[in-house]
Structure formats: structure tokens, C-alpha cells
N, C-alpha and C. Protein backbone atom coordinates (compact mmCIF):
# COMPACT_ATOMS: atom_id res chain seq x y z
N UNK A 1 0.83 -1.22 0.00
CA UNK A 1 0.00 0.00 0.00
C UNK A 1 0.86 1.26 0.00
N UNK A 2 2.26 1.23 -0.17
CA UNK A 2 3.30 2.13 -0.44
C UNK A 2 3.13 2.31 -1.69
N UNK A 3 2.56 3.77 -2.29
CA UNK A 3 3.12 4.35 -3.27
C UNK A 3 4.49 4.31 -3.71
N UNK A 4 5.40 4.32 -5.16
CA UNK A 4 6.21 4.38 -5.52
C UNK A 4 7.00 5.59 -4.95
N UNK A 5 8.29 5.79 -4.31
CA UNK A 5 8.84 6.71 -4.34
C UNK A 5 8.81 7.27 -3.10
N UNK A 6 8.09 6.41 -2.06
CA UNK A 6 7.97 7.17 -0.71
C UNK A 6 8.55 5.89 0.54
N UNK A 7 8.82 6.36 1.26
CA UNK A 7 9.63 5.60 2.47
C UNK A 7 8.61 4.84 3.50
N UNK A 8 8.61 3.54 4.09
CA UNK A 8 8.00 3.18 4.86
C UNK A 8 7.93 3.77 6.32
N UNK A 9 9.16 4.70 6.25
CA UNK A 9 9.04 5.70 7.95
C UNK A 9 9.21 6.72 6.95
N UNK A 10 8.28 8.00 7.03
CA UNK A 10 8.96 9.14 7.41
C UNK A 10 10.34 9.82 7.43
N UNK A 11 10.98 9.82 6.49
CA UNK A 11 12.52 10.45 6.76
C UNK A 11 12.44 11.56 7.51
N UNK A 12 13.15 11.34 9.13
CA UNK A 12 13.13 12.95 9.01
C UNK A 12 14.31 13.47 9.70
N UNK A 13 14.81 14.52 9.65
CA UNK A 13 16.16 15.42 9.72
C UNK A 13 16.70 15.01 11.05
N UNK A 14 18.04 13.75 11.26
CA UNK A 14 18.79 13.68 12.66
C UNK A 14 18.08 12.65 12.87
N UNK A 15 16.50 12.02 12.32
CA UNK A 15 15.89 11.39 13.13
C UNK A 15 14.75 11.61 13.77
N UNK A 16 14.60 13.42 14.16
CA UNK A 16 13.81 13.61 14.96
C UNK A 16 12.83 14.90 14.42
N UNK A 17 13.66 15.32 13.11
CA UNK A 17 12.46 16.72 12.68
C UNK A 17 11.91 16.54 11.74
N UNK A 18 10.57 16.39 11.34
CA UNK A 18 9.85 15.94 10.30
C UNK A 18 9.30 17.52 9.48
N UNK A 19 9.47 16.70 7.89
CA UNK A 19 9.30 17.51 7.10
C UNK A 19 8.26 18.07 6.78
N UNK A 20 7.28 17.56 7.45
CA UNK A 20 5.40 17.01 7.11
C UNK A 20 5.18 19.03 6.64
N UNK A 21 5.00 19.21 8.08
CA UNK A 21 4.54 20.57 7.83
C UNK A 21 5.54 22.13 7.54
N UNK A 22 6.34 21.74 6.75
CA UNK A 22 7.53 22.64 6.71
C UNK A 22 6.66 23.56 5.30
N UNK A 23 6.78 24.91 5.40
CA UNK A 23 6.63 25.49 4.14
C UNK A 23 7.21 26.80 3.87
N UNK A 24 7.28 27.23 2.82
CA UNK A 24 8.11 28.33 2.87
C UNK A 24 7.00 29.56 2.17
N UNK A 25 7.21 30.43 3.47
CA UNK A 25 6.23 31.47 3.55
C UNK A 25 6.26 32.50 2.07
N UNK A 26 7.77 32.58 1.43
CA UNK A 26 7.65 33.82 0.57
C UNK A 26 7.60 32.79 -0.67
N UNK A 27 6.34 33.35 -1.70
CA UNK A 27 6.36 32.42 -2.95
C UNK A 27 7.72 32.70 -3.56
N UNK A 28 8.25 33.94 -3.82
CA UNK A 28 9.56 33.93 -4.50
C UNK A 28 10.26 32.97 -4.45
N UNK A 29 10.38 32.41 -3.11
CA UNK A 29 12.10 31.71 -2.88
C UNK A 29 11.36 30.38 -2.51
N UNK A 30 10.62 29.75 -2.96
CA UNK A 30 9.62 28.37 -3.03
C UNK A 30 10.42 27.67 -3.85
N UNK A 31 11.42 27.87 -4.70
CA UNK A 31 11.86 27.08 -5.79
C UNK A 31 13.05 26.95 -5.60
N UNK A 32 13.45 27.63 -4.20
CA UNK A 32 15.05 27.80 -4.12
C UNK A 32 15.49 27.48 -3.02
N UNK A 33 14.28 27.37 -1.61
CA UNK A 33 14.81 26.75 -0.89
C UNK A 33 13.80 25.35 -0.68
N UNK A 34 15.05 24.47 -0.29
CA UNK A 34 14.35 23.59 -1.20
C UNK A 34 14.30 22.13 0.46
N UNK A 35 12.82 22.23 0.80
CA UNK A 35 12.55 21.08 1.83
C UNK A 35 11.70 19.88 1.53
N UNK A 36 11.39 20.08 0.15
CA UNK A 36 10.26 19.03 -0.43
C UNK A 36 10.68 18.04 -0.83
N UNK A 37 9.97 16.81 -1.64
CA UNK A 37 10.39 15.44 -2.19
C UNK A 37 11.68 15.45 -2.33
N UNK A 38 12.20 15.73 -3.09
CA UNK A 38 13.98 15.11 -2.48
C UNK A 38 14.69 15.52 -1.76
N UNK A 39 14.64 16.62 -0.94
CA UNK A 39 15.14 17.53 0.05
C UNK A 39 14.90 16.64 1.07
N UNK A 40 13.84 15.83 1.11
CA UNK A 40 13.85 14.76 2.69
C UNK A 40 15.04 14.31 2.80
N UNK A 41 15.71 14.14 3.66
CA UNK A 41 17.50 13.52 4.19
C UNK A 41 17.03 13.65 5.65
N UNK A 42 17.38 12.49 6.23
CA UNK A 42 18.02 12.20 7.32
C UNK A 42 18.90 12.52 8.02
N UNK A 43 20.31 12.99 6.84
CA UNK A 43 21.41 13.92 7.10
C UNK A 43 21.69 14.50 6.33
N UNK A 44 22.40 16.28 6.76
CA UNK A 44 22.57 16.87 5.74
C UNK A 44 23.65 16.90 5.19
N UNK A 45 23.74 15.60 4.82
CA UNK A 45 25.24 15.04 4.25
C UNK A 45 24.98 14.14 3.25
N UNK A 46 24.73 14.79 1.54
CA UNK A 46 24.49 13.87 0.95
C UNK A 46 25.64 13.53 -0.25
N UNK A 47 26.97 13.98 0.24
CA UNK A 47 27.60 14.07 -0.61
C UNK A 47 27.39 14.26 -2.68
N UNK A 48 26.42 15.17 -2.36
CA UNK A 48 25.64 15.68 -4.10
C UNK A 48 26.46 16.24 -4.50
N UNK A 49 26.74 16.33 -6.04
CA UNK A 49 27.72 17.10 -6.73
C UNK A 49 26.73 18.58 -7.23
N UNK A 50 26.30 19.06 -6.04
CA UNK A 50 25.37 20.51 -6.41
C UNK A 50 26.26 21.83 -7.64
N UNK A 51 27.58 21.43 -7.51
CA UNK A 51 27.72 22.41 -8.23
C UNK A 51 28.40 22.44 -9.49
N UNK A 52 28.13 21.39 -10.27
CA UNK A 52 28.37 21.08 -11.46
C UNK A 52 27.57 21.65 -12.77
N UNK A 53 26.27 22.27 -12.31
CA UNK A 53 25.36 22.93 -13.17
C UNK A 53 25.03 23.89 -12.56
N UNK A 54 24.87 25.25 -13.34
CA UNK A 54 23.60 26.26 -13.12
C UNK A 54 22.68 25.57 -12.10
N UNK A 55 22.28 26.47 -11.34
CA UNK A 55 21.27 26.18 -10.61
C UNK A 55 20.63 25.06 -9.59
N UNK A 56 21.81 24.17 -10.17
CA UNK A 56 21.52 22.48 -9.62
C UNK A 56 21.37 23.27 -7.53
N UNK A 57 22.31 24.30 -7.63
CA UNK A 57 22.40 23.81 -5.84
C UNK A 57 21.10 24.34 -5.30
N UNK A 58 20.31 25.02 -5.83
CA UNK A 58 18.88 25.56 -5.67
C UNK A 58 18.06 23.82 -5.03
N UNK A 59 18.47 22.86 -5.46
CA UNK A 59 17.92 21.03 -5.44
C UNK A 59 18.71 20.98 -4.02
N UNK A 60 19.66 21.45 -3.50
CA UNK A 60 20.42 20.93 -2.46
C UNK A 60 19.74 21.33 -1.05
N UNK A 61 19.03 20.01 -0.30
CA UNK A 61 17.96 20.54 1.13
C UNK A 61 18.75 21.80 1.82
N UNK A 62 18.08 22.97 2.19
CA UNK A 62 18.14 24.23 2.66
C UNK A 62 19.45 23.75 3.97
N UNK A 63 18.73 22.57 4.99
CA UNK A 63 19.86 22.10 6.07
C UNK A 63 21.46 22.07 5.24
N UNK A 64 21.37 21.15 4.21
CA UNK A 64 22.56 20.70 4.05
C UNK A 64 23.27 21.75 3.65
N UNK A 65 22.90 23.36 3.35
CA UNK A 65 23.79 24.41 2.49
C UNK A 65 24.24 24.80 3.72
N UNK A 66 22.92 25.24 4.82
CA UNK A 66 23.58 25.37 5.83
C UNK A 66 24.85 25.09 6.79
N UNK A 67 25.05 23.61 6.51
CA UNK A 67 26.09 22.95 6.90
C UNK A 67 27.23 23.17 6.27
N UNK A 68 26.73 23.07 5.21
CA UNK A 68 28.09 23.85 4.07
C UNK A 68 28.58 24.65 4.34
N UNK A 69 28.05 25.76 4.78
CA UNK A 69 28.43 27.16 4.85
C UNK A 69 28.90 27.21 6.18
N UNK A 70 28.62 26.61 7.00
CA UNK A 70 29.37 26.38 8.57
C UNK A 70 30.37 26.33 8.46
N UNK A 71 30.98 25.63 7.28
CA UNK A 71 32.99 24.99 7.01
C UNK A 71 33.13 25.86 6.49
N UNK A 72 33.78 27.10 7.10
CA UNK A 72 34.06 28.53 6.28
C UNK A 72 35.28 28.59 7.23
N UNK A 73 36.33 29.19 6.66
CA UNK A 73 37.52 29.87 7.62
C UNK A 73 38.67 28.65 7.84
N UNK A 74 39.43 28.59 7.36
CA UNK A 74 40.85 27.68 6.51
C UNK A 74 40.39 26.46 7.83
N UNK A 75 40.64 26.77 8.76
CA UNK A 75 40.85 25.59 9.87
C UNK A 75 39.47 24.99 9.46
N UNK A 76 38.50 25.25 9.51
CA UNK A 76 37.51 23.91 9.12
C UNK A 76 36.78 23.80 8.13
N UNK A 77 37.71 24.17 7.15
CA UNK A 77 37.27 23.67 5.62
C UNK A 77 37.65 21.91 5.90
N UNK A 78 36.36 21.45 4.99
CA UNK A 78 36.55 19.96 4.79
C UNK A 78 36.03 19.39 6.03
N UNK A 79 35.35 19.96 7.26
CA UNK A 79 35.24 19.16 8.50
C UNK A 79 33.52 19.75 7.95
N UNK A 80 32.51 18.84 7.44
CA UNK A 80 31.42 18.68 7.70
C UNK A 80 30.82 17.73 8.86
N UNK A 81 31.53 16.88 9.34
CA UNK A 81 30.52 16.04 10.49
C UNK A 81 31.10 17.23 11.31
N UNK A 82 32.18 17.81 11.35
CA UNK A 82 31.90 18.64 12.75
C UNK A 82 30.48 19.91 12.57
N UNK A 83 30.69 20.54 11.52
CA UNK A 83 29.25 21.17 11.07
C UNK A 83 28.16 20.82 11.44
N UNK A 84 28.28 19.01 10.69
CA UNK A 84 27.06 18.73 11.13
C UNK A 84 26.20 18.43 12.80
N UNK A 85 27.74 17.83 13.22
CA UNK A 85 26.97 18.47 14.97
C UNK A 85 27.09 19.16 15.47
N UNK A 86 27.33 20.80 14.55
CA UNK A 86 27.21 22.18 15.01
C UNK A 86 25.54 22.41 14.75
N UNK A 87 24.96 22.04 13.56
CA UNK A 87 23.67 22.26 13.03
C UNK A 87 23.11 21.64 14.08
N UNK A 88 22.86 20.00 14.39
CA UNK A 88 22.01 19.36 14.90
C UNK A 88 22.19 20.03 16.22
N UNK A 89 23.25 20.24 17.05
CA UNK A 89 22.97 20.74 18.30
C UNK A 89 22.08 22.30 18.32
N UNK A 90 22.38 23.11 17.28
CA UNK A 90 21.63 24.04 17.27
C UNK A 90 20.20 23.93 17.28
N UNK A 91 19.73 23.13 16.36
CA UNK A 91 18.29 23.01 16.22
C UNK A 91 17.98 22.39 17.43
N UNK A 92 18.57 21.23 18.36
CA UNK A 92 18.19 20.88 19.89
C UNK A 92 17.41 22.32 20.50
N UNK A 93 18.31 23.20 20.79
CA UNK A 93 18.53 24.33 21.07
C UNK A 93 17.17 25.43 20.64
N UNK A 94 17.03 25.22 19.39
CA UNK A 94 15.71 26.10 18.68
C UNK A 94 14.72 25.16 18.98
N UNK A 95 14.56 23.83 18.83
CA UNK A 95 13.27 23.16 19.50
C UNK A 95 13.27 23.83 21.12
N UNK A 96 14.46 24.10 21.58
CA UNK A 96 13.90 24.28 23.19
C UNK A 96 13.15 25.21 23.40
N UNK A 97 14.36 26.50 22.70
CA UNK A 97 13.87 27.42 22.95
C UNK A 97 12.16 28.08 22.11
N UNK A 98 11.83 27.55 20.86
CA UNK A 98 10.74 27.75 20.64
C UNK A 98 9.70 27.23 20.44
N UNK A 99 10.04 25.57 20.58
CA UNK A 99 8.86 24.88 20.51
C UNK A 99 8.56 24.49 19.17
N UNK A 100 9.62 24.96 18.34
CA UNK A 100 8.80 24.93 16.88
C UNK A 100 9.49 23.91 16.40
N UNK A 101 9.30 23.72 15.24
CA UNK A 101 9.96 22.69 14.42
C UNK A 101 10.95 23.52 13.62
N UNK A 102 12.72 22.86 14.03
CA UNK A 102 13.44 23.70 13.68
C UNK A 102 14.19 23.79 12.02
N UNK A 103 13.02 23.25 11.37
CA UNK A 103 13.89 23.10 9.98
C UNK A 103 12.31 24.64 9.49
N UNK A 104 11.21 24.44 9.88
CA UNK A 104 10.61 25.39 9.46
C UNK A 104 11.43 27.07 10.23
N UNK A 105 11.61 27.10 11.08
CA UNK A 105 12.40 28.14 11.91
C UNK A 105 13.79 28.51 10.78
N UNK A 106 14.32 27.76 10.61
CA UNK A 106 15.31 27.82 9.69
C UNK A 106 14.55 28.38 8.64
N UNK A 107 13.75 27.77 7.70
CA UNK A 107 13.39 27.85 6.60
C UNK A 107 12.59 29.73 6.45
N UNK A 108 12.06 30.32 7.96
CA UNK A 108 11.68 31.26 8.06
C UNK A 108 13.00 32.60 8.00
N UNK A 109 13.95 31.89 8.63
CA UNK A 109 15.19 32.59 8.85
C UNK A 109 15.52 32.95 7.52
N UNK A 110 15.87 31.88 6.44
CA UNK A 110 16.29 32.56 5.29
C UNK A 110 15.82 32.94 4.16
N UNK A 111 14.01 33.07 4.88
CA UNK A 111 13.31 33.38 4.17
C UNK A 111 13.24 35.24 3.79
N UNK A 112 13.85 35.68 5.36
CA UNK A 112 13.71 36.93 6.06
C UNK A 112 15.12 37.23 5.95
N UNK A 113 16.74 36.54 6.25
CA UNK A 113 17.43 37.47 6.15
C UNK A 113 18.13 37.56 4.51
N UNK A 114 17.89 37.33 3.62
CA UNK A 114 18.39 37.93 1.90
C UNK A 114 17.92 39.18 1.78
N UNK A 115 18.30 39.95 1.35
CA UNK A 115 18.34 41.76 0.92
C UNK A 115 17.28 40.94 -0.29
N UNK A 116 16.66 42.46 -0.58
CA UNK A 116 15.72 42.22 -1.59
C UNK A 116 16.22 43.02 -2.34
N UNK A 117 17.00 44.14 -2.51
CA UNK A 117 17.56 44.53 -3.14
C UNK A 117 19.05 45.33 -2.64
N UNK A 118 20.18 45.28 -3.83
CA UNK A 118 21.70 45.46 -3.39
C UNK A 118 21.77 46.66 -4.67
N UNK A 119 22.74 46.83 -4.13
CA UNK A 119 23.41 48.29 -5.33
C UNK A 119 24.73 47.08 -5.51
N UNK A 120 25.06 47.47 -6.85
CA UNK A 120 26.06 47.08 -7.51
C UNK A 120 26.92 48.23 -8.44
N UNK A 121 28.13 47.93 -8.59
CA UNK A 121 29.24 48.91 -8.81
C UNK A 121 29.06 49.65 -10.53
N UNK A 122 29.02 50.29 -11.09
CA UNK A 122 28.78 51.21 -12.64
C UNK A 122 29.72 51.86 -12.48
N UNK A 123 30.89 51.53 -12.92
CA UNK A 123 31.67 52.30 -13.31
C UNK A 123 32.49 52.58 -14.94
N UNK A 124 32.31 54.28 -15.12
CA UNK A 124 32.32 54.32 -16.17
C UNK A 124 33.40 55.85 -16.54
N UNK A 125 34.75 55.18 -17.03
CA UNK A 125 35.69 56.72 -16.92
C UNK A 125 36.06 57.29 -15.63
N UNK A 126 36.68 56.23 -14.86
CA UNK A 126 37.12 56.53 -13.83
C UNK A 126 36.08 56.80 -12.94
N UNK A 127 34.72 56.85 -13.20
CA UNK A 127 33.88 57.57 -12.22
C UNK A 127 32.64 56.17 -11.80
N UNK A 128 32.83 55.62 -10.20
CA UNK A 128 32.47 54.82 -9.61
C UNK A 128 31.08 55.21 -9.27
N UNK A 129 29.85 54.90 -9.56
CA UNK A 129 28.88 55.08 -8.58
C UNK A 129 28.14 53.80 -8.51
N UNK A 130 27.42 53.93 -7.35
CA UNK A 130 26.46 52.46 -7.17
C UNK A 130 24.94 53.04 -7.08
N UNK A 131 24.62 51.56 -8.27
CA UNK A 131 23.40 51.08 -9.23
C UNK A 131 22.52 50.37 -8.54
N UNK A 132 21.12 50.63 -7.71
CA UNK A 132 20.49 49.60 -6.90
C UNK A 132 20.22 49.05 -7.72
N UNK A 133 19.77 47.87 -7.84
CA UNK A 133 19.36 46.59 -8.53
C UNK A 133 18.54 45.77 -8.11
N UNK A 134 17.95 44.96 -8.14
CA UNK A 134 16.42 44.11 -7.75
C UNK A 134 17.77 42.85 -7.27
N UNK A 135 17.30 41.75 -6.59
CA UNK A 135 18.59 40.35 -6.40
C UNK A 135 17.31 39.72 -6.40
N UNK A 136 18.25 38.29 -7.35
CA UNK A 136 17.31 37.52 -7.69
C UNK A 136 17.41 36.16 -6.82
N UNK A 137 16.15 35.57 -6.47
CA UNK A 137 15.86 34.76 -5.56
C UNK A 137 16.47 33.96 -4.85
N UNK A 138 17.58 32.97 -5.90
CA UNK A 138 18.35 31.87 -5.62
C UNK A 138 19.77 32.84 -4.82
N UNK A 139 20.41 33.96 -5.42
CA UNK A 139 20.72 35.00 -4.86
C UNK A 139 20.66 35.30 -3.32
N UNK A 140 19.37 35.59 -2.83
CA UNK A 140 18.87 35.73 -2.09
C UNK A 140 18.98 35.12 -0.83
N UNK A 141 18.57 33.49 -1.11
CA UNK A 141 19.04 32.39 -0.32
C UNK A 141 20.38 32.37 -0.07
N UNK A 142 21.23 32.36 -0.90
CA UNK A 142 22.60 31.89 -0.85
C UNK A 142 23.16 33.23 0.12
N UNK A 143 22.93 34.60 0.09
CA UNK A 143 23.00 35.75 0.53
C UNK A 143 22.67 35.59 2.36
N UNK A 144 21.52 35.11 2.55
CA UNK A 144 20.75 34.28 3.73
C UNK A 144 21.57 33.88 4.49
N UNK A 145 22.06 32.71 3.66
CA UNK A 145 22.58 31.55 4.52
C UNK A 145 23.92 31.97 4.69
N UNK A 146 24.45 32.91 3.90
CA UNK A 146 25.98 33.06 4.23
C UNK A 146 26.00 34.08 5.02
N UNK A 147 25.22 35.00 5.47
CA UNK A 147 25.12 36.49 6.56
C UNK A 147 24.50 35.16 7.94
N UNK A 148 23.56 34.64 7.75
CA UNK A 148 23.74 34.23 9.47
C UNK A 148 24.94 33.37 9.77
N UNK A 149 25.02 32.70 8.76
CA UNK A 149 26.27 31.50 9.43
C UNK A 149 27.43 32.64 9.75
N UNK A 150 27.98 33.92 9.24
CA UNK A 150 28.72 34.79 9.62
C UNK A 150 28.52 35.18 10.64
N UNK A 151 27.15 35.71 10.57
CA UNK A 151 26.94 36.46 12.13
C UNK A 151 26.59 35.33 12.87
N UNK A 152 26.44 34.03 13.15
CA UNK A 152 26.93 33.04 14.00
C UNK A 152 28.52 32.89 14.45
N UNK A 153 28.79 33.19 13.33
CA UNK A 153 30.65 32.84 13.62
C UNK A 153 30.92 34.28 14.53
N UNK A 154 30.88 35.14 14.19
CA UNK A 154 31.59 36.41 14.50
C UNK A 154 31.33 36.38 15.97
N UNK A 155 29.44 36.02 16.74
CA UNK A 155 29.07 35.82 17.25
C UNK A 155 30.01 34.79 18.38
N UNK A 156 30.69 33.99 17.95
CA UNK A 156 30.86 33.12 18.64
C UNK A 156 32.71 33.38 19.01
N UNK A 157 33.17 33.78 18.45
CA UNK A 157 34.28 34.12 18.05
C UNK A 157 35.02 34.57 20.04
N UNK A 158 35.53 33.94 20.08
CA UNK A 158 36.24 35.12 21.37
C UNK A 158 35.46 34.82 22.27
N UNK A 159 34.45 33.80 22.54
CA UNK A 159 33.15 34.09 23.34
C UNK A 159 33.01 32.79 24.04
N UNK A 160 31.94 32.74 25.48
CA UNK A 160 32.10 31.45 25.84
C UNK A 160 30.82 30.98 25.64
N UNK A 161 30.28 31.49 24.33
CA UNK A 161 28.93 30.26 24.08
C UNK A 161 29.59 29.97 23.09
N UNK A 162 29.12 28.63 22.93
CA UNK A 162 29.50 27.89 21.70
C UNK A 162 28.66 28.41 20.46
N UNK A 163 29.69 27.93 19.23
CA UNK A 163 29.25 28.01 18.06
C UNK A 163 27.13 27.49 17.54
N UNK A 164 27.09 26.66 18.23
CA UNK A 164 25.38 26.30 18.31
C UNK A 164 24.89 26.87 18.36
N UNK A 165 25.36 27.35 19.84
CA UNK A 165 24.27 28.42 20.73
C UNK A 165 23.78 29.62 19.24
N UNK A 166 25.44 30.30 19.26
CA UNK A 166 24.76 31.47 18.45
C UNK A 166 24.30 31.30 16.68
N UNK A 167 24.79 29.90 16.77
CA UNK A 167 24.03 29.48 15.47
C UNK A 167 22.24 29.14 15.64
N UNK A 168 21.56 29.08 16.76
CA UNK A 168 20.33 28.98 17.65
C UNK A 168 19.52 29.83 17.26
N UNK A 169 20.57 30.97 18.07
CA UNK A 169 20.26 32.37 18.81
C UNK A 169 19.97 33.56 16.94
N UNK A 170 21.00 33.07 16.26
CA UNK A 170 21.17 33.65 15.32
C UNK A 170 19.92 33.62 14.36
N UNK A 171 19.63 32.27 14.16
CA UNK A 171 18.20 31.84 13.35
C UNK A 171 17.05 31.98 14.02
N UNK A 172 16.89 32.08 15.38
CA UNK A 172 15.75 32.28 15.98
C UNK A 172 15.31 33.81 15.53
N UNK A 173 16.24 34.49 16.02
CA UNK A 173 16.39 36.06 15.79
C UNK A 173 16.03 36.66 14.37
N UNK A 174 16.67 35.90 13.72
CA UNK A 174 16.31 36.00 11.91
C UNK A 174 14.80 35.53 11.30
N UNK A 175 14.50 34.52 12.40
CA UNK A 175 12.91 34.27 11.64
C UNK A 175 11.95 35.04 12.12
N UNK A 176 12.66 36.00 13.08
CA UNK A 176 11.85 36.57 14.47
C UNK A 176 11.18 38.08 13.56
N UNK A 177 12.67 38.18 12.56
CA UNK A 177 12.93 39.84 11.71
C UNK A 177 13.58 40.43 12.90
N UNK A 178 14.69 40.29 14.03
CA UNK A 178 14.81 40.97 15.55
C UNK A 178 16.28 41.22 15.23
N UNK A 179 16.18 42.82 14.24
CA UNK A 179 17.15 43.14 13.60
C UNK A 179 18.09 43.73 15.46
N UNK A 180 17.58 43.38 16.42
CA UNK A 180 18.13 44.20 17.42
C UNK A 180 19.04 42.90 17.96
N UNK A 181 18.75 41.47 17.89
CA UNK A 181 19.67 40.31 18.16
C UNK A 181 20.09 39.79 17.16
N UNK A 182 19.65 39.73 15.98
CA UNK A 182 20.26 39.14 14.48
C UNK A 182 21.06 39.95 13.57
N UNK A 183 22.38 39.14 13.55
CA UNK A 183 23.35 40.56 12.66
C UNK A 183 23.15 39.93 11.23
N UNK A 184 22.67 39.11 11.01
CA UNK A 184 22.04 38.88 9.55
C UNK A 184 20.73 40.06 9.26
N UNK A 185 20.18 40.14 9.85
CA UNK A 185 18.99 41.04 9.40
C UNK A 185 19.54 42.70 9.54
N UNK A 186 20.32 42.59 10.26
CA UNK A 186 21.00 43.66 10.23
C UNK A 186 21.62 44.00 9.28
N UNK A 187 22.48 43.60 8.73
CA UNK A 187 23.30 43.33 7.81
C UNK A 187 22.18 43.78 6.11
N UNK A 188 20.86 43.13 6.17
CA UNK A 188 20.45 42.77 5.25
C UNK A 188 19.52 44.50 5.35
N UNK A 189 19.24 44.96 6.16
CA UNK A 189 18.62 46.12 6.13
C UNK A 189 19.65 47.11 6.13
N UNK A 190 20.47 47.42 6.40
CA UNK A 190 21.97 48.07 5.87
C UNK A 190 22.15 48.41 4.30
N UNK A 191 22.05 46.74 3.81
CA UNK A 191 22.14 46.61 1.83
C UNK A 191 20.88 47.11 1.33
N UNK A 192 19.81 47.10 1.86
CA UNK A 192 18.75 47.56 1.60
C UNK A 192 18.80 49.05 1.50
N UNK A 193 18.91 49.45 2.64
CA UNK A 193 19.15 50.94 3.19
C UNK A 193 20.05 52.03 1.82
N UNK A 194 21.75 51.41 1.75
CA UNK A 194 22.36 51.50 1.00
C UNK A 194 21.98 51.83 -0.47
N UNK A 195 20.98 50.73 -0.95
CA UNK A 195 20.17 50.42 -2.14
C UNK A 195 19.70 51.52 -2.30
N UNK A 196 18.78 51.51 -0.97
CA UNK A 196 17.31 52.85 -1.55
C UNK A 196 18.19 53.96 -1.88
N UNK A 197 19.20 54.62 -1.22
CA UNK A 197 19.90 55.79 -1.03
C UNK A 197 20.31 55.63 -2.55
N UNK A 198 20.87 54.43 -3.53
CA UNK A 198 21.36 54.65 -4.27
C UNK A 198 20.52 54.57 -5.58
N UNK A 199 19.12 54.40 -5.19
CA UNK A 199 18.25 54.37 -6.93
C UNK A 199 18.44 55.34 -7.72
């Protein structure tokens, strides 16, 4: 009585976060971040060759970029299981603290911190000015995920909470829009800011 193509349990993230009711609030970025039919993983370790094509990494589950982007900064390039029980302890952490299901919390986070629009550089005869510009979706995400995992790191940097914590603290804050604890949203209303000044 299994349909083709579906699992006799439930896959769900670590084991313990199910995908059932995950959705992503802004239609724009529906196609880009990506928690649906093949995005189900268990771990966000699927060793995929996402970046061999255009667009392919838009297919790569939203968790696993995350994790990606955790291995930033020479010393832990190449260490994804340590990532990965930087992620999973975090989301412990966002189930505590909000009760929610922490792949939708996530999924709200980088729904909210991508600039919707950036100025980009026109230069023409020596003479530099900046061009606001619209950023396009997949953009957007990738923009997301690389400003909190920063402002997680920076966050953590010198400090005696661990990397989790403010990887937690960071996404809670970001799905929250709580540009006053999230230096991703901060960050992202800054480029915004910047933008308008420069239409």
C-alpha cells in the first residue's frame, strides 16, 4: 500500500524533525529553498555534486547548504561532520527554545534574512557610482545563509557560548525579523538601506 517513491518511515532530519509541515512562507524563494520530495534527508550530508550545473544547488535541502556554509575559515574547511553536529545541536537548542519545528524556523530565517535589493558597482571613466538593482531569488538564499552563518561565527568568536548556541540564537532572531539580536537582518537592512539611497 506504499506508493512508488515514498519511504516506509517518514525520513526525518537527525531522526527527529519531520518535514510534514515545513513550508516556505515567501512564494519567490519556493523554488530555491528547497525542503520538499527530495530535500527529505536524514542527514545533511548527501555528498551531491550541487555544483556542477547552473542552478543544480537551488535542489540541495536548505539544512545541508547550511552545513556547508558552517565549514568557512581555513581551519575547518573539509570538516562537515563537525558542522554537522554544530547544526544538529543548534536546532536541539531552537526546538527548546521555541517549541517549533526547527527546519521550518530555519526555513523562516532565510526566508527573512536575503536583501531584496543590493546596489552594484557602474563604473564608467574613472567615475564609480552604485546602481540599486532588484537580487534575484536563488541570490537571495545563498546571501541568507551566508550572513547568518557569519553572524553566527563572529558571534561566537572570542566568546564562551559555543558556536550552536549562536548558530540557535542567530536563526531564531532572523525568523523573528529581531534586527536588534540578528546581525544577519542587520546586515540585510543596511544593503537595503544603502540600495534605496542609491536608486
Amino acid at each position: 500500500n506504499l506508493e512508488p517513491g515514498s519511504m516506509a518511515t517518514e525520513a526525518k532530519l537527525f531522526g527527529k524533525w519531520s518535514y510534514e509541515e515545513v513550508s516556505v512562507g515567501d512564494i519567490s524563494l519556493a523554488d530555491y529553498i528547497s525542503v520538499d520530495k527530495t530535500a527529505v534527508v536524514y542527514l545533511p550530508h548527501s555528498a551531491g555534486r550541487y555544483q556542477t550545473k547552473r542552478f543544480r544547488k537551488a535542489t540541495c535541502p536548505v539544512v545541508e547548504r547550511l552545513t556547508n556554509s558552517m565549514m568557512m575559515h581555513g581551519r575547518n574547511n573539509g570538516k562537515k561532520i563537525m558542522a554537522m553536529r554544530i547544526v544538529k545541536h543548534a536546532f536541539e537548542i531552537i526546538h527548546i527554545l521555541t517549541g517549533k519545528n526547527p527546519v521550518q524556523v530555519l526555513v523562516d530565517a532565510v526566508a527573512n534574512s536575503g536583501p531584496r535589493e543590493d546596489s552594484t558597482r557602474i563604473g564608467s571613466a574613472g567615475v564609480a557610482r552604485r546602481q540599486a538593482v532588484d537580487v534575484s531569488p536563488l541570490r537571495r538564499v545563498n546571501q541568507a545563509i551566508y550572513l547568518i552563518t557569519t553572524g553566527a561565527r563572529d558571534a561566537a568568536f572570542r566568546n564562551i557560548k559555543t558556536i550552536a548556541e549562536c548558530l540557535a540564537d542567530e536563526i531564531i532572531a532572523a525568523a523573528n525579523m529581531d534586527n536588534q539580536k540578528s546581525s544577519a537582518i542587520r546586515k540585510k537592512d543596511e544593503i537595503e538601506r544603502v540600495a534605496k539611497a542609491n536608486r
